[in-house]
N, C-alpha and C. Protein backbone atom coordinates (compact mmCIF):
# COMPACT_ATOMS: atom_id res chain seq x y z
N UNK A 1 -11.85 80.30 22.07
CA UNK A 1 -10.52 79.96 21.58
C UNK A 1 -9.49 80.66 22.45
N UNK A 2 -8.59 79.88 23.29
CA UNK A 2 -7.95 80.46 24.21
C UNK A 2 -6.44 80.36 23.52
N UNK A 3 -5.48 81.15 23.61
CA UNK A 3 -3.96 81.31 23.41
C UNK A 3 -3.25 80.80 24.09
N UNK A 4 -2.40 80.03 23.83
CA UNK A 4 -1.32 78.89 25.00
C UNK A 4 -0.46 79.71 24.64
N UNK A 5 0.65 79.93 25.86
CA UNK A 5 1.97 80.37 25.68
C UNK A 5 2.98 80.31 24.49
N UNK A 6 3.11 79.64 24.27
CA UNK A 6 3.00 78.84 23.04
C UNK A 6 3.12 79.80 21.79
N UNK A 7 1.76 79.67 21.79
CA UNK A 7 1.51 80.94 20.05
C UNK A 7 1.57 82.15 20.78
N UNK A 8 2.00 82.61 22.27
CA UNK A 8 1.87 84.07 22.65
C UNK A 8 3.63 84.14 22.03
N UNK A 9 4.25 83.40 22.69
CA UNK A 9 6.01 83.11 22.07
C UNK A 9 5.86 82.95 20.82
N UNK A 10 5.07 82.52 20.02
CA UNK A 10 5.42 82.82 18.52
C UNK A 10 5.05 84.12 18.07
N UNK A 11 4.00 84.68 18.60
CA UNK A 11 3.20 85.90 17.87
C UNK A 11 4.54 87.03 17.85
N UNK A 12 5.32 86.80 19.07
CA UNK A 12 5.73 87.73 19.66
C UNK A 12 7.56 87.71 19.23
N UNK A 13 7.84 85.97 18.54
CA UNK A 13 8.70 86.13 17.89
C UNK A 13 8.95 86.35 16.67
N UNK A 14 7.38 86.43 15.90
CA UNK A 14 7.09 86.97 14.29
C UNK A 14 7.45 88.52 14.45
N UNK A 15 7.35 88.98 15.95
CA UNK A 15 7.36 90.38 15.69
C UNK A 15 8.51 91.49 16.49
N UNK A 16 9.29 90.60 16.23
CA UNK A 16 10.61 90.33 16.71
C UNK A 16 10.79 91.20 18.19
N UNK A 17 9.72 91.08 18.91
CA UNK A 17 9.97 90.89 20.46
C UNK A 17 10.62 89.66 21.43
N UNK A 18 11.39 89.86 22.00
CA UNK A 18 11.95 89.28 23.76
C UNK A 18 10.83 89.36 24.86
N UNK A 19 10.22 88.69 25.36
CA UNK A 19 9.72 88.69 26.01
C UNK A 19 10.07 88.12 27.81
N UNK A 20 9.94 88.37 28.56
CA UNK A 20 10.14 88.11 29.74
C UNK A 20 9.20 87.06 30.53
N UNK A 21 9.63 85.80 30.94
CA UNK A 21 8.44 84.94 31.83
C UNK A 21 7.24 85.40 32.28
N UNK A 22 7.54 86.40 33.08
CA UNK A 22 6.26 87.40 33.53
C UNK A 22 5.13 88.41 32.36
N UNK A 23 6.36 88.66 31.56
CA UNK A 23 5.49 89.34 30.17
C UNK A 23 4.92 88.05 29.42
N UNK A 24 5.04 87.46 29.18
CA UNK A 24 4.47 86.09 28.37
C UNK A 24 3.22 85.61 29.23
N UNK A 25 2.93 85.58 30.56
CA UNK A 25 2.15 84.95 31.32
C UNK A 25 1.35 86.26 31.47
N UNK A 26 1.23 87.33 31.28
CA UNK A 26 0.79 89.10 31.31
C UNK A 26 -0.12 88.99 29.74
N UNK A 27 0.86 88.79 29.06
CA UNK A 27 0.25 89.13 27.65
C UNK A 27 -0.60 88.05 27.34
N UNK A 28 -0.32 87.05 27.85
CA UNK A 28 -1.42 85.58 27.45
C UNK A 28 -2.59 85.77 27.12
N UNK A 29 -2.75 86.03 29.14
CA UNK A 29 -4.23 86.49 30.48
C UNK A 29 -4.59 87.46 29.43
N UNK A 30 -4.06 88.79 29.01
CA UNK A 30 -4.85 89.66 28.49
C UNK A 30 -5.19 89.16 27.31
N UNK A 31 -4.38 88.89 26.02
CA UNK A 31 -4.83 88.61 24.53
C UNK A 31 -6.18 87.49 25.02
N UNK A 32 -6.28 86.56 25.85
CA UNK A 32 -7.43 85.58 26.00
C UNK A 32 -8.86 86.62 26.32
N UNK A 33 -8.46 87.69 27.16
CA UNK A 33 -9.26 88.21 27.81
C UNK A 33 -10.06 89.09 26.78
N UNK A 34 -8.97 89.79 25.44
CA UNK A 34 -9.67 90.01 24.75
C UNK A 34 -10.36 89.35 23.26
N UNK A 35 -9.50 87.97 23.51
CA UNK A 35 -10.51 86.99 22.46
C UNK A 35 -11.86 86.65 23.15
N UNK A 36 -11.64 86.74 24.76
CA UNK A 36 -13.05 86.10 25.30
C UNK A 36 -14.13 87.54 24.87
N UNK A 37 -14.14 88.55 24.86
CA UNK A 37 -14.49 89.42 24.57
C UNK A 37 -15.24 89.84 23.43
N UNK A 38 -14.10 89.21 22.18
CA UNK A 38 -14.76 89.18 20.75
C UNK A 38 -15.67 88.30 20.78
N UNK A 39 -15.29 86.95 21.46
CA UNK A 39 -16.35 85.60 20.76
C UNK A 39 -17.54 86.18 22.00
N UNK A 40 -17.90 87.01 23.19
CA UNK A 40 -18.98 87.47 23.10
C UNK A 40 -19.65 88.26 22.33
N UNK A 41 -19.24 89.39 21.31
CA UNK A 41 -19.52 90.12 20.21
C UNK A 41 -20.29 88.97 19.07
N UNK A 42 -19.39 88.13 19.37
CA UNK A 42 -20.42 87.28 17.95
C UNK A 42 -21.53 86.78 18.06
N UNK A 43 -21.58 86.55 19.51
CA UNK A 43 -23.16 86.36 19.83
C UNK A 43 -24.10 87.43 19.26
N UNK A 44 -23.74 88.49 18.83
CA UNK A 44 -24.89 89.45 18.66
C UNK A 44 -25.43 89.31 17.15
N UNK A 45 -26.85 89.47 17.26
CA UNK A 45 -27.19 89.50 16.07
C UNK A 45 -27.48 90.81 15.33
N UNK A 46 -26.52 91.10 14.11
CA UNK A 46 -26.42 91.67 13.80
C UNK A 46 -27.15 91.71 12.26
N UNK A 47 -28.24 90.91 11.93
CA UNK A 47 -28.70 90.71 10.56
C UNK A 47 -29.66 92.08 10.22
N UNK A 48 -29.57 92.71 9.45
CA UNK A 48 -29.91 94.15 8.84
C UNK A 48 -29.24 95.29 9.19
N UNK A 49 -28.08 94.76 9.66
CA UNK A 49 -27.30 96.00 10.11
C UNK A 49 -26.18 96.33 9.48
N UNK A 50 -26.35 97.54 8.86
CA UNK A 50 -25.52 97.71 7.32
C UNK A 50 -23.97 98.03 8.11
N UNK A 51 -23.11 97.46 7.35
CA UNK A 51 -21.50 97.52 7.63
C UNK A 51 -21.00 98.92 7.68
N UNK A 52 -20.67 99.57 8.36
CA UNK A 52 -19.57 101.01 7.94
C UNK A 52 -18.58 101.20 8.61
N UNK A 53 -17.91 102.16 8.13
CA UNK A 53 -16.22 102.17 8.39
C UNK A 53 -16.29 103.27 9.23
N UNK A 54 -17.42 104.43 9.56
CA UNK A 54 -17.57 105.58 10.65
C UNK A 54 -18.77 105.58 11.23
N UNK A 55 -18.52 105.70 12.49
CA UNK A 55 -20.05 105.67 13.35
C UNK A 55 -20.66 106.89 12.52
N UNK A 56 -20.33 107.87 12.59
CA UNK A 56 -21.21 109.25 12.03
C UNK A 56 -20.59 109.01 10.28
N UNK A 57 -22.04 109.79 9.53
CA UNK A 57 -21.56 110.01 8.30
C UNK A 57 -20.17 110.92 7.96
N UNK A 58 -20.03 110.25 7.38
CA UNK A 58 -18.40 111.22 6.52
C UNK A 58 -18.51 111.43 5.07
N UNK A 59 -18.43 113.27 5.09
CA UNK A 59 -18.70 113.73 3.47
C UNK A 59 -17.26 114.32 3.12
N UNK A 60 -16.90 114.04 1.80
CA UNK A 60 -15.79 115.20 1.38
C UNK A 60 -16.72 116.74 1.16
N UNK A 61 -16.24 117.19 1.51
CA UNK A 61 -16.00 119.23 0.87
C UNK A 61 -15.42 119.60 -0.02
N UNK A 62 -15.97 119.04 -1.03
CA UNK A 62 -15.09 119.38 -2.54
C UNK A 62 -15.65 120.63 -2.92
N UNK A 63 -15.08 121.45 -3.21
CA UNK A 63 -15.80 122.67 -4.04
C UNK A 63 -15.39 122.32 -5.98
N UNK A 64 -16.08 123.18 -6.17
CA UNK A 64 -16.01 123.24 -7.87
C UNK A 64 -15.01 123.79 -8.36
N UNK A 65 -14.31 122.95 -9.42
CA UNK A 65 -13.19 123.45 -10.11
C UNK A 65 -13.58 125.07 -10.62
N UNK A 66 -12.36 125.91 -10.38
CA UNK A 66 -12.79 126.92 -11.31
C UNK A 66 -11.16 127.73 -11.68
N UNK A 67 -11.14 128.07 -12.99
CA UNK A 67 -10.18 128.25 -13.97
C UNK A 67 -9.79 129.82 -13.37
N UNK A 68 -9.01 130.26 -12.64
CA UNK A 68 -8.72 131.68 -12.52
C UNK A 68 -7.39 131.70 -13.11
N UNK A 69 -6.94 132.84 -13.49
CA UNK A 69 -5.75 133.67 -13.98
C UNK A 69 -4.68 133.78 -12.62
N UNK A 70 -4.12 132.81 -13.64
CA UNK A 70 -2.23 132.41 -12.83
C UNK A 70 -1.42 134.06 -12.34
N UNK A 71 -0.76 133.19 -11.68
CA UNK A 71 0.49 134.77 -11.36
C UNK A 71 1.14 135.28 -12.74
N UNK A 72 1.25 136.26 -12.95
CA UNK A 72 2.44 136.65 -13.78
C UNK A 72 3.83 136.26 -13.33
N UNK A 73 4.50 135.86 -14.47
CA UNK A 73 6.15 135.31 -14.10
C UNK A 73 6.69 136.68 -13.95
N UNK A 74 7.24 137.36 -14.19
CA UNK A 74 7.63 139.11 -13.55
C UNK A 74 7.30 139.09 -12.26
N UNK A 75 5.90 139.06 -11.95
CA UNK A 75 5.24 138.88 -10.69
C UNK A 75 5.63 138.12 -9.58
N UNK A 76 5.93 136.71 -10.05
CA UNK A 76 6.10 135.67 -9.20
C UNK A 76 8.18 135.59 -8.96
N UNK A 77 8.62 136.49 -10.20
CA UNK A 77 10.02 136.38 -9.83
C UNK A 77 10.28 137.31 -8.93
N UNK A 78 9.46 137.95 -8.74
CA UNK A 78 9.95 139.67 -7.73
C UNK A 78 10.55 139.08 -6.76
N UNK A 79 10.22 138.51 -6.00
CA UNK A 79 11.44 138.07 -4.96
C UNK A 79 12.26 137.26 -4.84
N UNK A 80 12.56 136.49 -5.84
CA UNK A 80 13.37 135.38 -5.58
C UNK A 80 14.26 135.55 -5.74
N UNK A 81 15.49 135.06 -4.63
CA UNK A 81 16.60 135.28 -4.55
C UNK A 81 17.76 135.23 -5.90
N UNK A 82 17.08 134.47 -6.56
CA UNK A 82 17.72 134.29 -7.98
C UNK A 82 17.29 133.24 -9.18
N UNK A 83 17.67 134.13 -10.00
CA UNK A 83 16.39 133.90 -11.03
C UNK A 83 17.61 134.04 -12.52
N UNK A 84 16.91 133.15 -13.60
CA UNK A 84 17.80 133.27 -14.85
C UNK A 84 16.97 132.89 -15.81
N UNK A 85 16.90 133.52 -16.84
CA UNK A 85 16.04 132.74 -18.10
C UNK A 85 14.34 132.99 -17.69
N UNK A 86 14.37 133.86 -16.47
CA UNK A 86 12.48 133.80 -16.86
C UNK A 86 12.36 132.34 -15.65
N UNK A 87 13.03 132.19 -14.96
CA UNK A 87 13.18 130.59 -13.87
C UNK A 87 13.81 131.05 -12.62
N UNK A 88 13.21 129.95 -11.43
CA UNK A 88 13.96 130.21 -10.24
C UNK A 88 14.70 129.73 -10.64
N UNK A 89 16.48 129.93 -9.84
CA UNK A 89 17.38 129.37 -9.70
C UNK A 89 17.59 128.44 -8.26
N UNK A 90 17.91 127.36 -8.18
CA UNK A 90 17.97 126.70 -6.99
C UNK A 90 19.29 126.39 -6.47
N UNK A 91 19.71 125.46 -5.52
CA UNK A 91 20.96 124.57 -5.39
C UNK A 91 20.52 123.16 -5.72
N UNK A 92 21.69 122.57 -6.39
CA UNK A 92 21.54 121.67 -6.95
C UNK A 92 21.15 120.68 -6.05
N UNK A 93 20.17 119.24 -6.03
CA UNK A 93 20.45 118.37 -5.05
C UNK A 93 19.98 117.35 -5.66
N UNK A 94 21.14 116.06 -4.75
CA UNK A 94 21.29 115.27 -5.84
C UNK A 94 20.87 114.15 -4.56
């Protein structure tokens, strides 16, 4: 399935590029070059070959929840520049 100028000028005006005579006849040659590319890929047979989204396995590193003892508010106000009611104080933003 080869790309005519054509749908390279549409692809390229869906995506709101200008293109130049020389860029249109540039981008053609290549987008063909890499459809010719894929439709060799499909030649391959690929039947028992399970689908994945990473060549190598990928694990999360979750560790286990565990419940420890929060800061003290005294504690956690010691430095803040300003504080009222047991609360930081901030600037307002709106």
């Amino acid at each position: 399935m080869a790309l005519t100028r054509e749908e390279v000028l549409h692809v390229a005006n869906l995506a709101r590029l200008s293109l130049e005579p020389a860029e249109v006849e540039l981008f053609t040659r290549q987008l063909n070059d890499i459809l010719a590319y894929v439709e060799k890929l499909q030649e391959l047979d690929t039947t028992g070959v399970t689908p994945m989204a990473h060549v190598v396995p990928v694990f999360n590193a979750f560790r286990e929840d565990e419940v420890k003892p929060g800061l003290p508010r005294e504690e956690a106000l010691d430095n803040a520049p300003s504080r009222e009611e047991g609360s930081f104080v901030v600037p307002k933003i709106i």
